[in-house]
Protein backbone atom coordinates (compact mmCIF):
# COMPACT_ATOMS: atom_id res chain seq x y z
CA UNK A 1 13.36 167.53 -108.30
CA UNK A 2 11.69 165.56 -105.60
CA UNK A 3 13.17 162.29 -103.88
CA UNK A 4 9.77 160.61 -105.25
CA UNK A 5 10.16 162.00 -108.91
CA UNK A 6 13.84 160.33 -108.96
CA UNK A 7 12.54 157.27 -107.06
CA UNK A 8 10.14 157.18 -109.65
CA UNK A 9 12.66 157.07 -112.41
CA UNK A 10 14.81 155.17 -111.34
CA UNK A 11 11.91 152.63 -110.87
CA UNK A 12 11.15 153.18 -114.57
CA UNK A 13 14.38 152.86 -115.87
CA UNK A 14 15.61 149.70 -114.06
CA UNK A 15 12.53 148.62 -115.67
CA UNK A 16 13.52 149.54 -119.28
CA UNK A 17 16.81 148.47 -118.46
CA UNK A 18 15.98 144.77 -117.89
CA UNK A 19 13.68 144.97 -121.02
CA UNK A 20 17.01 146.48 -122.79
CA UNK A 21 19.42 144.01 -121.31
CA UNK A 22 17.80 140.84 -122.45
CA UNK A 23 16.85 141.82 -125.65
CA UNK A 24 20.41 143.37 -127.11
CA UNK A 25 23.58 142.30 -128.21
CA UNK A 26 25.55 145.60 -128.65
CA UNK A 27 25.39 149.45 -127.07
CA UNK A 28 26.09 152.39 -128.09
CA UNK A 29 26.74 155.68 -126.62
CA UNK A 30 26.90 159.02 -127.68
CA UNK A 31 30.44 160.76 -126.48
CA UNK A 32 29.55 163.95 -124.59
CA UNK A 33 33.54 164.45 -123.68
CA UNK A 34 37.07 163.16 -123.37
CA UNK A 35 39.47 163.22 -120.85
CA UNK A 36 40.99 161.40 -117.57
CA UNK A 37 37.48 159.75 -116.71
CA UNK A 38 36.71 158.90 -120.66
CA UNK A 39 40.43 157.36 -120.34
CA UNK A 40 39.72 155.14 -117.23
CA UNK A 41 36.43 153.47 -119.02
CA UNK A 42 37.48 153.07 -122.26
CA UNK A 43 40.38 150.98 -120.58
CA UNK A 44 37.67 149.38 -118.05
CA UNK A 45 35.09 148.55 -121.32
CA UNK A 46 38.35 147.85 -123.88
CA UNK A 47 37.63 144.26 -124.73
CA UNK A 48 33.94 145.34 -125.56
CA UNK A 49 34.66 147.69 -128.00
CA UNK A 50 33.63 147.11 -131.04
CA UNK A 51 33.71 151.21 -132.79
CA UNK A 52 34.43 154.66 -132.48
CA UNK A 53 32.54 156.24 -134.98
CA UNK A 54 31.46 159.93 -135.75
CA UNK A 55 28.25 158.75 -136.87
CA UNK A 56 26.08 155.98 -136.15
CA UNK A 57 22.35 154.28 -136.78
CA UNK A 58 20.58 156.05 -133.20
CA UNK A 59 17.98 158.45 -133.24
CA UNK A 60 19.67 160.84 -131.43
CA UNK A 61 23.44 160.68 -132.46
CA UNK A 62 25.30 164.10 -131.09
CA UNK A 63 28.45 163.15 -132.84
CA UNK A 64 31.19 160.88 -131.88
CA UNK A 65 29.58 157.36 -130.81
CA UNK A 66 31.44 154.39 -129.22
CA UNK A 67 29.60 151.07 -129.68
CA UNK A 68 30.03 148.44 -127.16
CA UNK A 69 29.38 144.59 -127.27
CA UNK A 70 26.59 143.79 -124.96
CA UNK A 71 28.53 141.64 -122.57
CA UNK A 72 29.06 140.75 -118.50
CA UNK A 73 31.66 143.82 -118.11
CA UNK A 74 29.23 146.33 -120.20
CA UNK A 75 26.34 145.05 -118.12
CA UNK A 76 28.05 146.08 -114.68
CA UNK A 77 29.44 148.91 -115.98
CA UNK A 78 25.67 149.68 -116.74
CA UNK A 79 23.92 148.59 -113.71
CA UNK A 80 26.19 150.31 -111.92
CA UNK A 81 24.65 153.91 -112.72
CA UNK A 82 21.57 154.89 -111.58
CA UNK A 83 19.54 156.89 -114.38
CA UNK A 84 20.19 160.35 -112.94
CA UNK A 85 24.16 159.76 -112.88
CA UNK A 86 24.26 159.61 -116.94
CA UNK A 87 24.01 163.23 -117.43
CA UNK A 88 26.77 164.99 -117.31
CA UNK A 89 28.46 161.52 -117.59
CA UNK A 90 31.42 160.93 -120.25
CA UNK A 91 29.26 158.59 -122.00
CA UNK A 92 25.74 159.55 -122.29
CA UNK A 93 22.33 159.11 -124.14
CA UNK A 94 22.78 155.13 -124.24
CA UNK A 95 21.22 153.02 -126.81
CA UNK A 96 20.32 149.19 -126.97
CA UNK A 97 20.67 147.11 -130.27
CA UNK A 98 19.43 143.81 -131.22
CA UNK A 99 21.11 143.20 -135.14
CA UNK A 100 21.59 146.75 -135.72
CA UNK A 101 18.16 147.82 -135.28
CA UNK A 102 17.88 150.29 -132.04
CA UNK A 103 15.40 148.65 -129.67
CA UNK A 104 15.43 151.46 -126.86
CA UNK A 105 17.35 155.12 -127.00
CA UNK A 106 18.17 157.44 -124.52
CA UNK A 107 18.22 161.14 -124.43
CA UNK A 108 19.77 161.59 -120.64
CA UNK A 109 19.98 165.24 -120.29
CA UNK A 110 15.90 165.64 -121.54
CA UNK A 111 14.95 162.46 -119.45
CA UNK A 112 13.62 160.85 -123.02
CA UNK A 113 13.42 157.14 -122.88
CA UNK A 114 12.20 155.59 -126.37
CA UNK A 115 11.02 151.77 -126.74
CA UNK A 116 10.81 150.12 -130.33
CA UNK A 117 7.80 147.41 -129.70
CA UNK A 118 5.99 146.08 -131.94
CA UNK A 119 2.24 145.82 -131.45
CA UNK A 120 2.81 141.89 -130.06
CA UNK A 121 6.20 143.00 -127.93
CA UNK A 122 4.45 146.18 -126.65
CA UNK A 123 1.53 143.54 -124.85
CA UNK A 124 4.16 141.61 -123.81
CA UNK A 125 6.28 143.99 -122.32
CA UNK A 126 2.94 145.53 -120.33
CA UNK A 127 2.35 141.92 -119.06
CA UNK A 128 5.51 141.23 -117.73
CA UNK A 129 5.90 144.80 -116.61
CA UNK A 130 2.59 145.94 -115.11
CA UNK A 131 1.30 149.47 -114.36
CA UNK A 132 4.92 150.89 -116.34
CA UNK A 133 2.98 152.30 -118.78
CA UNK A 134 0.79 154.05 -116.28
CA UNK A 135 3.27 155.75 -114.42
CA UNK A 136 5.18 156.42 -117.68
CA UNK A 137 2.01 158.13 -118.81
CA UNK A 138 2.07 160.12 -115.60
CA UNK A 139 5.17 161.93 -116.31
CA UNK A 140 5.32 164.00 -120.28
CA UNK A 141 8.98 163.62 -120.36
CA UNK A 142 9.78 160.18 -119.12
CA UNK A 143 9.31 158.46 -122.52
């Protein structure tokens, strides 16, 4: 993959992200494995948890899920990771919830990014987020 394909991305996802952030109150990821790095987050995030479940309400739920409250530490610990660094990551395939309904899922390893808009939130979103759409469009896998 090309620096301008991952530019590109990353561009889209910060995007989504601030879309995501604003609009969620918990998180929840899907556990890809366990061990010392698992360990060290789960310590880092341990105020925000709120669940470790083996199933949960996402659309694409691999198994064991941790749910986080949406908070300042879960926010850094977000930000901090650009879109590329999730696969292969402990936690992976992150989703965003406003009152248990999933507003935008993640499928990391397939570079799948899925919005829940309504007809009214999808205009917004284009207006405050112009031309995302377009080069959204311009990739078949990026959402």
């Amino acid at each position: 993959m090309s620096n301008d394909d991952l530019h590109l991305k990353q561009y889209k996802w910060s995007r989504i992200l601030m879309y995501a952030l604003d609009n969620s109150n918990e998180i929840l990821f899907n556990i890809l494995f366990e061990g010392k790095e698992f360990t060290d987050i789960i310590n880092y995030l341990r105020e925000s948890i709120l669940g470790i479940y083996n199933i949960a309400p996402k659309i694409y739920n691999s198994g064991k899920v941790i749910r986080l409250a949406l908070n300042e530490d879960t926010k850094r610990f977000i930000l901090d990771k650009k879109w590329a660094e999730w696969k292969g990551f402990p936690l992976e395939d992150v989703s965003f919830i406003k009152d248990d309904i999933e507003l935008v899922a993640t499928i990391t390893h397939e570079d799948y990014i899925l919005i829940n808009l309504t007809d009214e939130e999808k205009i917004i979103f284009e207006d405050n987020n112009p031309n995302l759409f377009c080069l959204i469009e311009a990739s078949d896998k990026f959402l």
